[in-house]
Protein backbone atom coordinates (compact mmCIF):
# COMPACT_ATOMS: atom_id res chain seq x y z
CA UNK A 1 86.66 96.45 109.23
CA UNK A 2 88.91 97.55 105.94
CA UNK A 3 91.86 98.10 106.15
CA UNK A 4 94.73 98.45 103.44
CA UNK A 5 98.37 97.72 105.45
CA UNK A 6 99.67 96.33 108.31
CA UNK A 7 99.56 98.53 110.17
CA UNK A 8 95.59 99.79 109.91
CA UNK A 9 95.20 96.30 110.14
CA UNK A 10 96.56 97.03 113.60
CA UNK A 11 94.56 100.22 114.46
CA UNK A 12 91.30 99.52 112.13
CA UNK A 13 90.85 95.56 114.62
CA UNK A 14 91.70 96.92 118.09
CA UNK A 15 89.63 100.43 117.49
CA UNK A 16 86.35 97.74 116.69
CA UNK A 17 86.99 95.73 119.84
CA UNK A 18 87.58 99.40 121.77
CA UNK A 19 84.38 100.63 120.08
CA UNK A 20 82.02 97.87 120.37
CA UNK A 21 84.04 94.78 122.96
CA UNK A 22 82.57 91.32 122.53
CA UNK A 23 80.86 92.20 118.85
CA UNK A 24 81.69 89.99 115.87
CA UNK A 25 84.75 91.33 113.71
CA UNK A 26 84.97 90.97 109.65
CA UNK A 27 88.21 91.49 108.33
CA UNK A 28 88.47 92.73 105.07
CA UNK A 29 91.84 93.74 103.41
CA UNK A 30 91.70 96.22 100.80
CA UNK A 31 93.48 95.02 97.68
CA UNK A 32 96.61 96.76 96.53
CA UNK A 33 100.24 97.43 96.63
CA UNK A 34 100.29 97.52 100.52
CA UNK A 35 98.06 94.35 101.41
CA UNK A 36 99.90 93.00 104.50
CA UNK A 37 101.42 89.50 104.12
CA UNK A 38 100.42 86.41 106.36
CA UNK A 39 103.16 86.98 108.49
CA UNK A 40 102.51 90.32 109.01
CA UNK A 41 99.02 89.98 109.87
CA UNK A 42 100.10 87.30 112.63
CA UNK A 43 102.81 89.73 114.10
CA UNK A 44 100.15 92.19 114.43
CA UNK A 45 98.54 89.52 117.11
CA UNK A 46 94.81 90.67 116.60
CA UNK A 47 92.47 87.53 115.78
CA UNK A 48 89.24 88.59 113.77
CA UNK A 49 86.49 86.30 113.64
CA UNK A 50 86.71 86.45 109.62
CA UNK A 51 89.66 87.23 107.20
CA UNK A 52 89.49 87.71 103.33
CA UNK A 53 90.47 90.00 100.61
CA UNK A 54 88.39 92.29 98.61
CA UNK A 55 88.28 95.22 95.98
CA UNK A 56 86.94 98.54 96.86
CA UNK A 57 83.72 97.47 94.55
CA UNK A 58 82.63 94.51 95.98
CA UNK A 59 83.68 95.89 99.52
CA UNK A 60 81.35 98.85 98.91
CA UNK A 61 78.16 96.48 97.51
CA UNK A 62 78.11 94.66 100.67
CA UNK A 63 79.05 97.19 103.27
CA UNK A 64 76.21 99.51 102.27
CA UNK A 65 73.48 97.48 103.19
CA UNK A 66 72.34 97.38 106.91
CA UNK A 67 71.61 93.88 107.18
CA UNK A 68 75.10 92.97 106.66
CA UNK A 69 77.09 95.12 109.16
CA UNK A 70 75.97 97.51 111.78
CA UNK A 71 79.32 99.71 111.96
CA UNK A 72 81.56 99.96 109.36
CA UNK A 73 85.60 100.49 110.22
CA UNK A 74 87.53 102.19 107.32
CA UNK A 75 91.16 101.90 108.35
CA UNK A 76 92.97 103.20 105.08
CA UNK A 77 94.55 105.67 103.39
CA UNK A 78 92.17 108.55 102.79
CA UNK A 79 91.63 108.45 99.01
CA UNK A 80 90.55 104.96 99.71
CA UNK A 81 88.23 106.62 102.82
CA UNK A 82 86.76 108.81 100.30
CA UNK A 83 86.09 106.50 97.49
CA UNK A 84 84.26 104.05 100.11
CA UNK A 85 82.13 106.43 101.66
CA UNK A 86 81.04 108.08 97.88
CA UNK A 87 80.53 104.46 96.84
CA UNK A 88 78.61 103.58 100.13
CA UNK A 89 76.54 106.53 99.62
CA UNK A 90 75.69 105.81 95.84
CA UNK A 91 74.43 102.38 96.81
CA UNK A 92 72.80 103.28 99.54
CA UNK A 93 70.89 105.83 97.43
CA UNK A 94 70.39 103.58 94.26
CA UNK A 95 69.24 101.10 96.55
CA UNK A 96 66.49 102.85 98.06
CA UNK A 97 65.45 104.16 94.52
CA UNK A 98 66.33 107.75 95.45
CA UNK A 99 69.67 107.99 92.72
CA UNK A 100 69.42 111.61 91.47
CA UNK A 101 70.06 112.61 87.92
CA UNK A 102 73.84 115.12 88.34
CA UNK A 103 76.75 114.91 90.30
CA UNK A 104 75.21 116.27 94.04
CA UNK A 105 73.90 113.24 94.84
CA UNK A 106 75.76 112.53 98.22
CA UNK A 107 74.12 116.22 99.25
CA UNK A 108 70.28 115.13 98.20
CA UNK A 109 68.97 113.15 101.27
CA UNK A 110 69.50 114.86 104.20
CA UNK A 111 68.19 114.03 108.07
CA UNK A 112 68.62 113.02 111.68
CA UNK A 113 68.79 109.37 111.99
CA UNK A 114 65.81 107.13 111.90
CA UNK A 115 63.94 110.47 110.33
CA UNK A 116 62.61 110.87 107.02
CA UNK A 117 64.73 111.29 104.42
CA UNK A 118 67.53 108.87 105.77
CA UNK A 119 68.83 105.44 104.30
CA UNK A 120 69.33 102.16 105.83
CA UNK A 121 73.36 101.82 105.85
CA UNK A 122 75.52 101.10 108.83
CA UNK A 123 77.83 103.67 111.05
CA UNK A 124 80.54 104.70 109.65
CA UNK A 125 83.91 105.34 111.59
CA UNK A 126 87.76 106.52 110.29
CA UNK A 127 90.51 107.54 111.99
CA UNK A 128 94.69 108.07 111.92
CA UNK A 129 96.75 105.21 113.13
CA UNK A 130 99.42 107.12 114.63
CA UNK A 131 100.68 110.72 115.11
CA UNK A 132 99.28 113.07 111.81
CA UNK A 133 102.35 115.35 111.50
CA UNK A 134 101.89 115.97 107.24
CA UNK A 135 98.95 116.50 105.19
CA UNK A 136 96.84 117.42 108.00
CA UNK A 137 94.06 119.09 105.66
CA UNK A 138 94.27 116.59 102.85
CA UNK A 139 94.29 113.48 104.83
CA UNK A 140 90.79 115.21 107.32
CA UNK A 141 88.92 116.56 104.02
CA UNK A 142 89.28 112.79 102.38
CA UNK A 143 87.95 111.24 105.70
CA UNK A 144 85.30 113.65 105.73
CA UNK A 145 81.76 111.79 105.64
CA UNK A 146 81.84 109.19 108.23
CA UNK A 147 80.19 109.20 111.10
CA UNK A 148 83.09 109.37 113.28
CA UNK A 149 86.53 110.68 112.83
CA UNK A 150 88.32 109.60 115.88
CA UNK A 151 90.74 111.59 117.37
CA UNK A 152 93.72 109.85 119.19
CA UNK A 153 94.47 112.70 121.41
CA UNK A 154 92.75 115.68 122.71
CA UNK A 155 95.22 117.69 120.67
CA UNK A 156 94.28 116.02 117.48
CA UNK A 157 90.57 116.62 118.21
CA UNK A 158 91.26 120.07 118.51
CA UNK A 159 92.85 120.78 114.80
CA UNK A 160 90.47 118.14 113.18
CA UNK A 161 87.94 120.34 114.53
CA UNK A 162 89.71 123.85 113.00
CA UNK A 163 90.34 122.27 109.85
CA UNK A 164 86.98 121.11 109.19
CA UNK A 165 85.44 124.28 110.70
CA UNK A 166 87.90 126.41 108.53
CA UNK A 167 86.25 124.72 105.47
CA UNK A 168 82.96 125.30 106.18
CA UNK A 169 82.57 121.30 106.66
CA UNK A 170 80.50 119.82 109.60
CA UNK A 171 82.68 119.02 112.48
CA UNK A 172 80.74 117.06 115.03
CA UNK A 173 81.71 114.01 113.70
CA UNK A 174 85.45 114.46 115.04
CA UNK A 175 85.33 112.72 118.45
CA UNK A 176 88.24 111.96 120.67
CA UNK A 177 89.67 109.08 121.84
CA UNK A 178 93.36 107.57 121.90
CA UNK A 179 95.49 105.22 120.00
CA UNK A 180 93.91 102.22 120.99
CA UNK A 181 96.98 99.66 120.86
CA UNK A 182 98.37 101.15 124.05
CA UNK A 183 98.85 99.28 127.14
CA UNK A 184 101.69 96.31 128.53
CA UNK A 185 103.26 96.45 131.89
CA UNK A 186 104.11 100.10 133.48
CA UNK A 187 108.09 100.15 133.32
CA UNK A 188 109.98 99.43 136.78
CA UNK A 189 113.39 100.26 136.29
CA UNK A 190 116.36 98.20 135.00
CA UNK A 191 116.19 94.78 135.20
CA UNK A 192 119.10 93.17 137.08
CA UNK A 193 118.93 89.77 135.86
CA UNK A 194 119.02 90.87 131.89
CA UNK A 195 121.07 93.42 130.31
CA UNK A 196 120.08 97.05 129.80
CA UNK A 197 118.50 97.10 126.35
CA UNK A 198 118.50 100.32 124.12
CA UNK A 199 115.57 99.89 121.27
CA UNK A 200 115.75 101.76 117.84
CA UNK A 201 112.67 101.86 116.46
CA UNK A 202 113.04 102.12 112.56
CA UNK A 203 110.54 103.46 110.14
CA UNK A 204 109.92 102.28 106.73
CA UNK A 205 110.27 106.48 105.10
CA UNK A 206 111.86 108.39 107.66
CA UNK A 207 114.04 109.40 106.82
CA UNK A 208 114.44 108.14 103.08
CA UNK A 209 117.61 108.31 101.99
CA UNK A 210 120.27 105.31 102.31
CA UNK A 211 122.79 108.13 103.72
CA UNK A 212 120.62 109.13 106.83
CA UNK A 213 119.47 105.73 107.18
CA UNK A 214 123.12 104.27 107.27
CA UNK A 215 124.05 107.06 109.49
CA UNK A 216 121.25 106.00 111.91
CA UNK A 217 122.29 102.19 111.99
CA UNK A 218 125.85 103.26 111.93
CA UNK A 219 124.81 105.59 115.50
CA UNK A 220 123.07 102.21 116.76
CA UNK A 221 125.70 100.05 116.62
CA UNK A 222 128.31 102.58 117.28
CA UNK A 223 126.28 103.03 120.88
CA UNK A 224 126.32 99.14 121.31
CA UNK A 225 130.58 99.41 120.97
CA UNK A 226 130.79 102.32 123.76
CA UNK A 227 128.13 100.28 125.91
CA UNK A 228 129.27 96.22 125.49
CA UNK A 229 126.79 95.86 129.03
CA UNK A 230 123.89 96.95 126.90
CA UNK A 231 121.58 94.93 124.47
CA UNK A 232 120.82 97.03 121.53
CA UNK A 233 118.37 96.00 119.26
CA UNK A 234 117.44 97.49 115.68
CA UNK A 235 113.35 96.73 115.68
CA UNK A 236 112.40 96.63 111.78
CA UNK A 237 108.37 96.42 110.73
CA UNK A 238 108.81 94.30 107.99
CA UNK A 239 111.15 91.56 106.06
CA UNK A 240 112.45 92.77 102.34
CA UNK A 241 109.82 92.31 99.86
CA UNK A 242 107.05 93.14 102.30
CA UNK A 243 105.36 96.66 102.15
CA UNK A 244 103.88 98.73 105.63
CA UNK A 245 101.39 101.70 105.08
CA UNK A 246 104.64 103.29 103.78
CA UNK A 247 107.18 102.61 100.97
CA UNK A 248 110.37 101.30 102.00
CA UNK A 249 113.31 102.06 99.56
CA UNK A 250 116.03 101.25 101.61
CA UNK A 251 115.37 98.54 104.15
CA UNK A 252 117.98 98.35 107.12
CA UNK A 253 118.73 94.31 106.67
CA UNK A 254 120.66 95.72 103.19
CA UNK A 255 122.45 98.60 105.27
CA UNK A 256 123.05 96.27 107.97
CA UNK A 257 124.96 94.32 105.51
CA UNK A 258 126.96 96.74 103.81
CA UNK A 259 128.13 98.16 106.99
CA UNK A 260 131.24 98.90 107.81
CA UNK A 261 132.42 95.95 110.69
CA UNK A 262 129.18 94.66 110.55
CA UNK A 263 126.75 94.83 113.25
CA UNK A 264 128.71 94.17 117.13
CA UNK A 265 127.68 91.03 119.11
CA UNK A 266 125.33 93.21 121.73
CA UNK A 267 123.38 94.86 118.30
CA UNK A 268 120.87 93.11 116.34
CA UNK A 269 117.91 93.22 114.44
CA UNK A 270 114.69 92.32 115.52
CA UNK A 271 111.25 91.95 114.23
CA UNK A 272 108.05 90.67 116.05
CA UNK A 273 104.80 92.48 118.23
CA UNK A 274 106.25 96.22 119.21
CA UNK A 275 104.31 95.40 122.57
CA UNK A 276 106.84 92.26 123.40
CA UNK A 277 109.91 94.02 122.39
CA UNK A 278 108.83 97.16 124.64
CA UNK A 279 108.70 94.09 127.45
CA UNK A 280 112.55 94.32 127.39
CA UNK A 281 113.09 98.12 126.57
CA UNK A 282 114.90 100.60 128.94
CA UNK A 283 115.14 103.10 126.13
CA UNK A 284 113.79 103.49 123.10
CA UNK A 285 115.05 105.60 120.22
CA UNK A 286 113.75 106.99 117.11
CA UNK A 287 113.01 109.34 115.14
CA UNK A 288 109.36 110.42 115.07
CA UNK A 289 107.80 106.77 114.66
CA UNK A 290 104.25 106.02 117.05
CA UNK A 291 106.24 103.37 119.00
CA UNK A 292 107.38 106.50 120.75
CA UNK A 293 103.67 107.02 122.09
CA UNK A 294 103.79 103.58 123.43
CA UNK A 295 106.88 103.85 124.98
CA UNK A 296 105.99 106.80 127.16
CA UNK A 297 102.74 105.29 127.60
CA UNK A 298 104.08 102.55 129.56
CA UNK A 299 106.81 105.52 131.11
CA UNK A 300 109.70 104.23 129.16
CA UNK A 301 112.71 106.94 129.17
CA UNK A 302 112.21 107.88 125.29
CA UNK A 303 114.37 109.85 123.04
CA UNK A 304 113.19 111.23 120.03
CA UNK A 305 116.72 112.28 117.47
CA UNK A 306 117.46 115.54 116.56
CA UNK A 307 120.31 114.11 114.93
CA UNK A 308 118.97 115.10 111.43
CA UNK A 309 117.15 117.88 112.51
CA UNK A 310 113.87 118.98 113.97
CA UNK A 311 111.99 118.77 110.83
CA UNK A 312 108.65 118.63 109.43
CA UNK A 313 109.39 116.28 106.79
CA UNK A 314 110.71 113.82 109.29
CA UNK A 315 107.62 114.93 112.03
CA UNK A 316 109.88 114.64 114.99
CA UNK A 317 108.62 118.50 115.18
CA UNK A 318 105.73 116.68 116.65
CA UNK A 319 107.53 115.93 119.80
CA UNK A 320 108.65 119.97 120.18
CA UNK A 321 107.76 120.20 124.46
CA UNK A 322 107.82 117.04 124.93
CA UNK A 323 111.05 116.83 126.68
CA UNK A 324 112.32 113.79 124.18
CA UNK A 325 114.19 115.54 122.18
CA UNK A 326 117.61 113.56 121.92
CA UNK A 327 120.73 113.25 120.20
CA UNK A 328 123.32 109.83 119.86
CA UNK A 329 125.98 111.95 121.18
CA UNK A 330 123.52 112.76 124.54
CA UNK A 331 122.30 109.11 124.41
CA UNK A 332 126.28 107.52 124.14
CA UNK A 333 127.10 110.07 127.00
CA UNK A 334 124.44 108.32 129.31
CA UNK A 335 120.72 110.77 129.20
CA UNK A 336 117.82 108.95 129.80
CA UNK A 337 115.04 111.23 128.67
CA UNK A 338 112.29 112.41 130.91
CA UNK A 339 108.61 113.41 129.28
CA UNK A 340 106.57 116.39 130.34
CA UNK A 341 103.33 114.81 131.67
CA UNK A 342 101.14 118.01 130.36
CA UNK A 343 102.42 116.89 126.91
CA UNK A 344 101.81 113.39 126.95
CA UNK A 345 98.52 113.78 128.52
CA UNK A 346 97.38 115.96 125.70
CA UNK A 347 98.62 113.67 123.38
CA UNK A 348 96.25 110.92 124.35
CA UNK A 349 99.18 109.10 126.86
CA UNK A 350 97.47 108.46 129.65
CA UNK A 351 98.45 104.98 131.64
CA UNK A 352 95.93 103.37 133.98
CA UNK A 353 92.46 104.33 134.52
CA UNK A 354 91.68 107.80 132.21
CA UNK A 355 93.45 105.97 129.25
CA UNK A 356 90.66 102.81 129.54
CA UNK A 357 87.93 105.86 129.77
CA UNK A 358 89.07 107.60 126.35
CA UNK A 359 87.06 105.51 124.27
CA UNK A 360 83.95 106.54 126.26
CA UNK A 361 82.85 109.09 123.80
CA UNK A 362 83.73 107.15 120.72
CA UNK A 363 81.71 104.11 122.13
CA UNK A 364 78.24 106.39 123.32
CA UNK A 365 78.19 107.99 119.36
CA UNK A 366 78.39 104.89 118.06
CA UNK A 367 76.06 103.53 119.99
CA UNK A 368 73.17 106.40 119.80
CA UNK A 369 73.91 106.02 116.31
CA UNK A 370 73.56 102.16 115.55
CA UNK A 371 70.17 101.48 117.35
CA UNK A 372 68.76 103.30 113.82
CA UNK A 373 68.08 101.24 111.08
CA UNK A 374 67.95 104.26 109.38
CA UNK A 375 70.88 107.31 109.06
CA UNK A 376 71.34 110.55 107.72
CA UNK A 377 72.60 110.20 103.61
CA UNK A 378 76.44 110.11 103.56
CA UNK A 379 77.27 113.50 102.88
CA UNK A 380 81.18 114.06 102.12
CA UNK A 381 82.62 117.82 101.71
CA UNK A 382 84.40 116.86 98.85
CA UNK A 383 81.57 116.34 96.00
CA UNK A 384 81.84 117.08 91.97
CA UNK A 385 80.78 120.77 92.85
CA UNK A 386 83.22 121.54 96.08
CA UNK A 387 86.18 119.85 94.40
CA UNK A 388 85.58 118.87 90.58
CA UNK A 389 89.17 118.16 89.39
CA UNK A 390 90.39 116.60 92.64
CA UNK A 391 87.39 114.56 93.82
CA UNK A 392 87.59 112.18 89.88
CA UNK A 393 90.47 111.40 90.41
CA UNK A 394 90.99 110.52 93.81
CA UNK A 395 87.75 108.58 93.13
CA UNK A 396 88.90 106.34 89.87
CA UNK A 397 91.93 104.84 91.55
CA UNK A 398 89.64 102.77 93.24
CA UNK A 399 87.08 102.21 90.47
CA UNK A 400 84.76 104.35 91.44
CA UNK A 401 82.91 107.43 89.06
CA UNK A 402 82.56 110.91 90.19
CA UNK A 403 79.22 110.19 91.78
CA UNK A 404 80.33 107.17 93.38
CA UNK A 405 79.06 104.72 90.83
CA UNK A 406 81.16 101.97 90.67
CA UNK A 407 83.11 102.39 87.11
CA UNK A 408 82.27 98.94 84.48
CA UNK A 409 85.72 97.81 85.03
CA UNK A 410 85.68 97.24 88.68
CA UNK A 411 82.21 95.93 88.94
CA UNK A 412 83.50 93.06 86.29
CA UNK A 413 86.59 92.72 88.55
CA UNK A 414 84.87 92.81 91.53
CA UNK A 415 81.61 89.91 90.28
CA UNK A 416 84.45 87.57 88.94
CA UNK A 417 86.43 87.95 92.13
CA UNK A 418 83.39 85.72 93.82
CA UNK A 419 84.33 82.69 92.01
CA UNK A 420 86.42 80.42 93.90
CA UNK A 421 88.40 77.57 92.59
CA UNK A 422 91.63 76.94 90.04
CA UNK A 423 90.86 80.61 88.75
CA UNK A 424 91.05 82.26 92.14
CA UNK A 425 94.13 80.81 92.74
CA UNK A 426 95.61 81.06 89.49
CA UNK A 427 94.33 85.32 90.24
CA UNK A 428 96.17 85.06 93.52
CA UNK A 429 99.39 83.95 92.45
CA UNK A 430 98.88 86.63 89.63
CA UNK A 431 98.21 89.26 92.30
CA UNK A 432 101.40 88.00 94.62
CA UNK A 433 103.85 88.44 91.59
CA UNK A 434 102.78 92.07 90.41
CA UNK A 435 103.19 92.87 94.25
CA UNK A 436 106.50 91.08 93.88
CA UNK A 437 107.18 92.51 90.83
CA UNK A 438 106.35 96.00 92.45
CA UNK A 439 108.55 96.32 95.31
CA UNK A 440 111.41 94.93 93.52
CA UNK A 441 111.06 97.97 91.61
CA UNK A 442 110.75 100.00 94.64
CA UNK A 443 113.59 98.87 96.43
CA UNK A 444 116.31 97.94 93.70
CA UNK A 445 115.75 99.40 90.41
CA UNK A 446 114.47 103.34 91.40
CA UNK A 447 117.20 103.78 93.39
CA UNK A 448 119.83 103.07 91.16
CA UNK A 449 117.90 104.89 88.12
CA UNK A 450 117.83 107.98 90.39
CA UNK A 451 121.67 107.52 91.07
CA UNK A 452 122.27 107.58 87.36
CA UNK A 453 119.97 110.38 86.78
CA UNK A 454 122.11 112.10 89.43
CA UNK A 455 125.51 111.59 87.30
């Protein structure tokens, strides 16, 4: 399993136990601005039988041969998606001595599996890890290729399906499922021996800027005043310094300490598994993040803010029928939200029994297609014919040529990134002050450039 943030990490190791339970697990963590820290990786609570970091080179020279893994997990971004799956395919078809002179090479071999014509290479399988509210065709086109694109909902199975149909691109390898980190205890009600607890559930980019973001911690602790009974607590994803599948410009632990009074005894913030703190919850609050899904998923009154709008950019437009829809001002005056079940249950939310059976489908394709040694040639939409100025590009950030060949400087990269000793740890401690170096940048000096650009 690859995966390049916390929180694929998350969806990328509990969609392989989901897909195949009891099978061995390598963890591999995509190099790069977003590798998840330690502590990150242990919050997440998923053990792995194997943990180490790689480059999309050396991931791609061992994941393309059979022998090492039968199914092959790519929770990332979806350049990174694409460049792995042209990579896999350009080893798999150098390896087999069937590399083809031009750029169509991912379109040469075609096949069922175990026929003629097919390479030995192991099932591939992609996904979202939450709700896909923005770049719906960008983000399916650059996942294009594997085997499987799971679905987390039988409403996302239905536009991955119309997007890739709409292209002209092969759709049977969209198959549905759900989020697979749902579950915990079904919510009973209050709790009369702890306080009611109100959860805001914060997200790293939405919104972005430090004015809506104060606002929204302002609201928070301005509900804890008007409710002193109540526990409300400010759940962050990760400590300043640390970067989540998103960029975080303006972490609340700054805000927190510029605000105005400060944050009231009953209001705090807290970090930790989202499954634990949901343990406590009587309400949670945000503004379009997946903790939503597992909130109602355990039948948690949710609210979802309208407070800055009903907004694409901010995706809450993704809860429109849900019957979440919320503002502070309805939430301070005592409404406890109360989900439409058709909704939820067409967004994958389904408690009990049908949500263990989602992954049903997911686990028979994988299975029909992993008792071949043999598969069908990777076969991406995106190739150096269907997209020739987008696919280089997307391809090179991750060292990899137009046809998938892995470019000189990567391979070198990736062969002295075996070694092990003083120089790997001398490469580490490189790697850990760039990303240092990075989101420093990120979080203190682009803001206050833009300011002064704004003067």
């Amino acid at each position: 399993m690859l995966a390049d943030s916390d929180t694929r990490w998350k969806w990328g190791a509990l969609t392989a136990r989901r897909i195949a339970p009891g099978a061995r697990i390598d963890g591999l963590l995509l190099r790069g601005r977003a590798t998840p820290t330690p502590r990150q990786l242990a919050e997440v609570g998923v053990e792995v039988d194997s943990l180490r970091e790689t480059t999309g080179a050396a991931f791609v020279r061992q994941a393309a041969d059979r022998s090492a893994y039968d199914v092959v997990v790519l929770a990332c971004v979806g350049g990174a998606v694409q460049a792995m799956l042209h990579g896999m395919a350009h080893a798999a078809r150098t390896a087999g001595g069937e590399a083809t002179e031009g750029a169509e090479g991912a379109d040469v071999m075609e096949g069922a599996a175990g026929e003629p014509g097919a390479v030995a290479r192991p099932v591939t399988l992609t996904g979202y890890v939450g709700v896909v509210y923005e770049k719906l065709a960008d983000g399916l086109l650059l996942r294009h290729g594997a085997d499987v694109v799971l679905a987390n909902s039988r409403y996302d199975a239905e536009r991955f399906r119309a997007v890739y149909e709409g292209a002209g691109a092969d759709a049977s390898c969209v198959t549905e499922g759900a989020l697979p980190f749902l579950g915990g205890a079904p919510y009973e009600g209050p709790d009369a021996e702890r306080p009611f607890t109100v959860v805001f559930a914060a997200q790293p980019s939405v919104p972005a800027g430090r004015e809506d973001r104060a606002y929204l911690l302002r609201r928070a602790a301005d509900h804890a005043r008007a409710h002193p009974g109540r526990e409300v607590l400010v759940k962050l994803r990760s400590r300043p310094g640390e970067h989540t599948t998103h960029i975080e410009e303006q972490p609340y632990q700054r805000l927190a300490d510029r605000l105005p009074g400060g944050l009231p005894p009953n209001c705090r913030l807290v970090y930790g598994h989202m499954g634990d703190v949901l343990d406590r919850t009587d309400l949670l609050v945000t503004v379009s993040s997946t903790a939503a899904l597992e909130s109602l998923h355990r039948g948690i009154p949710t609210a979802v803010l309208t407070d800055l709008g009903v907004r694409e950019a901010l995706g809450n437009h993704h809860f429109l029928g849900s019957g979440c829809l919320a503002s502070w001002d309805e939430l301070d005056a005592g409404r406890l939200p109360s989900a439409d079940a058709a909704w939820t249950a067409r967004q994958g939310v389904l408690p009990g029994g049908p949500y263990e059976r989602a992954f049903d489908g997911a686990r028979e394709r994988v299975a029909r297609l992993a008792v071949h040694d043999r598969l069908p040639a990777i076969a991406p939409y995106y190739t150096p014919t269907t997209a020739p100025r987008y696919l280089p590009g997307v391809l090179s950030r991750y060292g990899f040529a137009a046809d998938g060949a892995v470019l000189p400087g990567a391979a070198k990269a990736a062969a002295a990134g075996a070694s092990s000793g003083v120089r790997a740890a001398v490469r580490g401690a490189v790697r850990d002050a760039a990303r240092g170096a990075y989101r420093h940048g990120v979080q203190r000096v682009a803001p206050v450039i833009r300011r002064m650009g704004e003067l």
